[in-house]
Protein backbone atom coordinates (compact mmCIF):
# COMPACT_ATOMS: atom_id res chain seq x y z
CA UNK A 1 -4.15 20.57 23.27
CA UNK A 2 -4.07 21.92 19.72
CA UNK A 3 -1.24 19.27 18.83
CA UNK A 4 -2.89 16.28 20.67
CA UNK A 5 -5.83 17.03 18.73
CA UNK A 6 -4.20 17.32 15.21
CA UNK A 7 -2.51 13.98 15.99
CA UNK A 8 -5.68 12.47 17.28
CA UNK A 9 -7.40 13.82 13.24
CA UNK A 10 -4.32 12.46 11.41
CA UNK A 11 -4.87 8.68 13.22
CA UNK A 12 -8.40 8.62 12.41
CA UNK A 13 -7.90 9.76 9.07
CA UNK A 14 -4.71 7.30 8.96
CA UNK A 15 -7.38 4.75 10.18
CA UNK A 16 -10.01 5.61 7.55
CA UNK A 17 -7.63 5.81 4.72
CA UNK A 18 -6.81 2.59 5.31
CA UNK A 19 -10.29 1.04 5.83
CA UNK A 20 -11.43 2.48 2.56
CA UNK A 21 -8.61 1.11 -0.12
CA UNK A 22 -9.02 -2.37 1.93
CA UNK A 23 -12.96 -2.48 1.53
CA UNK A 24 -11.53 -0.86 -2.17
CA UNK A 25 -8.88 -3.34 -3.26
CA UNK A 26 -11.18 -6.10 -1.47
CA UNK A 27 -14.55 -5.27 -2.53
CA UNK A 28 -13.43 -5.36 -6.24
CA UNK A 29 -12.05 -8.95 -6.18
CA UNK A 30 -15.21 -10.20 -4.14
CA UNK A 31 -17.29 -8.07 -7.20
CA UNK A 32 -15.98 -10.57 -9.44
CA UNK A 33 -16.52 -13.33 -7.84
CA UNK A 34 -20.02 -13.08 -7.31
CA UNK A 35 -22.46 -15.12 -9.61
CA UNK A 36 -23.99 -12.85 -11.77
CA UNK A 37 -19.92 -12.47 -13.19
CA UNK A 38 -19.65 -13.29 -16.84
CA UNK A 39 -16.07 -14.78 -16.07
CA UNK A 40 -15.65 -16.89 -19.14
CA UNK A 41 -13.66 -19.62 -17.30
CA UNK A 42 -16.41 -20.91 -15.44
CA UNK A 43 -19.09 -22.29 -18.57
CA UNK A 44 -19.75 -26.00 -19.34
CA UNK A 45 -17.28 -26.59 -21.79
CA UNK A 46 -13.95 -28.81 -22.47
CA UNK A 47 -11.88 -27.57 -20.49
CA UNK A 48 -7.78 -27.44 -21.75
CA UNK A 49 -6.24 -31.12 -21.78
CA UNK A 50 -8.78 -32.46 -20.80
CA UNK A 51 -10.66 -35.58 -23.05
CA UNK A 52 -14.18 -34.10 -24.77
CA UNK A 53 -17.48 -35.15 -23.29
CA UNK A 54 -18.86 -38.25 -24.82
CA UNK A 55 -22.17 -37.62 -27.42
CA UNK A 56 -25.70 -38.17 -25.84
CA UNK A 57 -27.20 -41.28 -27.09
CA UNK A 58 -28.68 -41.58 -30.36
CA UNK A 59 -26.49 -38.22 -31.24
CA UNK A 60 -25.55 -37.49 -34.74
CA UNK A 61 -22.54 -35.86 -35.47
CA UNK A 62 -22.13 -32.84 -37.46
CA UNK A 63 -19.96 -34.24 -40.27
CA UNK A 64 -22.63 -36.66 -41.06
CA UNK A 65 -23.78 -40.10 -39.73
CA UNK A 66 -20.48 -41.81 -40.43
CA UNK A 67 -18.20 -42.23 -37.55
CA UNK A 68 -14.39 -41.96 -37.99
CA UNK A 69 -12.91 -45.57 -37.62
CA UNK A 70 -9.39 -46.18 -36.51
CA UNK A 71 -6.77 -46.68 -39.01
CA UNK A 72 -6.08 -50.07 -37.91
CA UNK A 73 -9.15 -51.19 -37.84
CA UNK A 74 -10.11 -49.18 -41.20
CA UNK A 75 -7.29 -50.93 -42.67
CA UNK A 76 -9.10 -54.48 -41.73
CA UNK A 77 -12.61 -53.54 -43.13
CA UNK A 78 -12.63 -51.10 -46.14
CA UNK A 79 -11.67 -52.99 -49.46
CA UNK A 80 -10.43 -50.14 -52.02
CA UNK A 81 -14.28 -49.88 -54.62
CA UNK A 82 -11.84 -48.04 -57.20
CA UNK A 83 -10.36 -50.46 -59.62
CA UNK A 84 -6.86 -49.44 -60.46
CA UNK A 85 -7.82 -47.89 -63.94
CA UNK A 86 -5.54 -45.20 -65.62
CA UNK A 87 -8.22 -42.54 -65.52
CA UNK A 88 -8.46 -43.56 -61.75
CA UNK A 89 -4.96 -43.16 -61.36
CA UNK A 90 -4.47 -40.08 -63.47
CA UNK A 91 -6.88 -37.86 -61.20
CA UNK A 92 -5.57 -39.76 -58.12
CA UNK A 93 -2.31 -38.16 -59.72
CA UNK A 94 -3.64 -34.97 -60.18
CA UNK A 95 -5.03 -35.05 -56.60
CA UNK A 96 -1.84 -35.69 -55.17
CA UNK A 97 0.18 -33.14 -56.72
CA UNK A 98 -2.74 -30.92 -54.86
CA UNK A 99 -2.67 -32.15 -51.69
CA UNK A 100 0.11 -34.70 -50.78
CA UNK A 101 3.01 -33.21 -52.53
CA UNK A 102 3.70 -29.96 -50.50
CA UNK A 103 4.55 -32.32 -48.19
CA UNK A 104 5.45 -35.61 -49.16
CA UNK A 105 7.28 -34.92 -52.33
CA UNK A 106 6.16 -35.39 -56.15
CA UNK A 107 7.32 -38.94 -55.30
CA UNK A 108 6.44 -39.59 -52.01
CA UNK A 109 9.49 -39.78 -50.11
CA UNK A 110 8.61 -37.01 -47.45
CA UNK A 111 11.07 -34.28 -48.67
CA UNK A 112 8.18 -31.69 -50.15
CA UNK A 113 8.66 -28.29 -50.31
CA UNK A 114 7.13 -27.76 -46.64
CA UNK A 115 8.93 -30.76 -45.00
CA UNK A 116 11.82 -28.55 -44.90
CA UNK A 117 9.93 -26.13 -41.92
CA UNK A 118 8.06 -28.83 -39.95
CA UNK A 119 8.68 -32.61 -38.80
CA UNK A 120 9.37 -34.64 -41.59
CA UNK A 121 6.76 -36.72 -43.06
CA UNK A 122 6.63 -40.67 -43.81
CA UNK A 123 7.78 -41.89 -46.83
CA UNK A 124 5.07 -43.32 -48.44
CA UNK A 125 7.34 -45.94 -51.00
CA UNK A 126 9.18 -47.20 -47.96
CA UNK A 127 8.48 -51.02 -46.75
CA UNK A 128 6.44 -50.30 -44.27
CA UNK A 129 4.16 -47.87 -45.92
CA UNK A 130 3.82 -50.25 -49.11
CA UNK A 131 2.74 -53.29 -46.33
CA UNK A 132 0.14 -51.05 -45.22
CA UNK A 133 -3.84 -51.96 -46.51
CA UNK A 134 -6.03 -49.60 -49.02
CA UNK A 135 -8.01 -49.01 -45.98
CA UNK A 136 -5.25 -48.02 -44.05
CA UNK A 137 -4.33 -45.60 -46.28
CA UNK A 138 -7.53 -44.08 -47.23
CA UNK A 139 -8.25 -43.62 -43.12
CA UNK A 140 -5.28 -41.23 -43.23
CA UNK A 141 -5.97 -39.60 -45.47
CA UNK A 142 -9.62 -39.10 -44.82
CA UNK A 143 -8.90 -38.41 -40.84
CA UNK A 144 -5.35 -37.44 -41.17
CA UNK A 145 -2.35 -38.35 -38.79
CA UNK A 146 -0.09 -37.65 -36.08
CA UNK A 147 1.18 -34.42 -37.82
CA UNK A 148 -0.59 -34.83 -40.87
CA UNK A 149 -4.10 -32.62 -41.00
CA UNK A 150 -7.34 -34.55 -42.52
CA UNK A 151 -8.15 -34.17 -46.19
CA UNK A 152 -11.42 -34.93 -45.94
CA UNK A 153 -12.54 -31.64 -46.94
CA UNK A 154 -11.32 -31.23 -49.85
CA UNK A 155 -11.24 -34.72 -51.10
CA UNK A 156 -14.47 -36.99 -51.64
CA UNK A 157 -14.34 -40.52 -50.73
CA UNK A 158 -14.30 -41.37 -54.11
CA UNK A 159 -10.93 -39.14 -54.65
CA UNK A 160 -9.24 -39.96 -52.05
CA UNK A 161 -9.56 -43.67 -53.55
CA UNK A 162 -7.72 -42.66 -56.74
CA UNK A 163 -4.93 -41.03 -54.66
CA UNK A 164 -4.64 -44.14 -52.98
CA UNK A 165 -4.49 -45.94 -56.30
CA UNK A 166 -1.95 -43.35 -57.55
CA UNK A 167 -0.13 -43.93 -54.08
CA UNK A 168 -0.03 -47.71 -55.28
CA UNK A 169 1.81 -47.22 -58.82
CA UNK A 170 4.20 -44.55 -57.02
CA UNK A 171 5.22 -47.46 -54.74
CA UNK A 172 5.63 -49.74 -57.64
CA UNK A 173 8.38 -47.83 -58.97
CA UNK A 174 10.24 -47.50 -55.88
């Protein structure tokens, strides 16, 4: 009687043991899952590769009411306001040796200092970069391309004009 009874104790507790780290192991994923959970992964925003939302109407955008224009399509409208003066092209000069040449190379040929650890940027004497229009030009630089980052920050419209006229007489020599 004595054993049937300790055997009888050991299944319940057996039994009860295993009840509580179920309702345990359980009850602490259903915790999280309830709605007052502050699981960032569930909020209204973009999530990962997917497109961003498109503005409300009548939205303005935080870098001002100008709207970044395609390249192409910058290259067809914008007409370069900067005549081609040496003063023009001295700080458009001075402006690249900033900005462009860590990458592009004091003459533009894509073999900067920094080309050497990432993808090797466009030479900007070759054909097809001298066929391309001011606007074209100043679009990259202002909204930056496929590998390149945007400028726009640290270059005013009006400077990024003068690079584009120093650009101009760097492709001259070529």
């Amino acid at each position: 009687m004595f054993l049937h009874f300790n055997l009888r104790r050991n299944i319940v507790m057996g039994r009860t043991f295993l009840i509580v780290t179920i309702v345990l192991f359980v009850g602490r994923g259903l915790a999280y899952a309830w709605p007052w959970s502050t699981d960032m992964s569930r909020q209204p925003s973009i999530k990962p590769q997917r497109a961003p939302r498109v503005p409300p109407p009548d939205s303005v955008p935080i870098q001002g009411k100008k709207i970044a224009i395609d390249r192409v399509e910058a290259g067809k409208k914008l007409q370069n306001p900067a005549k081609p003066t040496s003063a023009s092209i001295e700080k458009g000069k001075q402006l690249f040796n900033i900005y462009c040449l860590p990458c592009h190379g004091s003459e533009g040929k894509g073999d900067g200092p920094v080309s050497k650890k990432f993808t090797t940027p466009s030479n900007l004497t070759s054909e097809e970069s001298r066929n391309r229009a001011d606007g074209y030009i100043f679009a990259t630089i202002r909204q930056g391309g496929t590998s390149m980052p945007s400028q726009a920050d640290g270059l005013s419209p009006q400077d990024t004009w003068d690079v584009v006229n120093y650009l101009r007489t760097l492709q001259e020599k070529k």
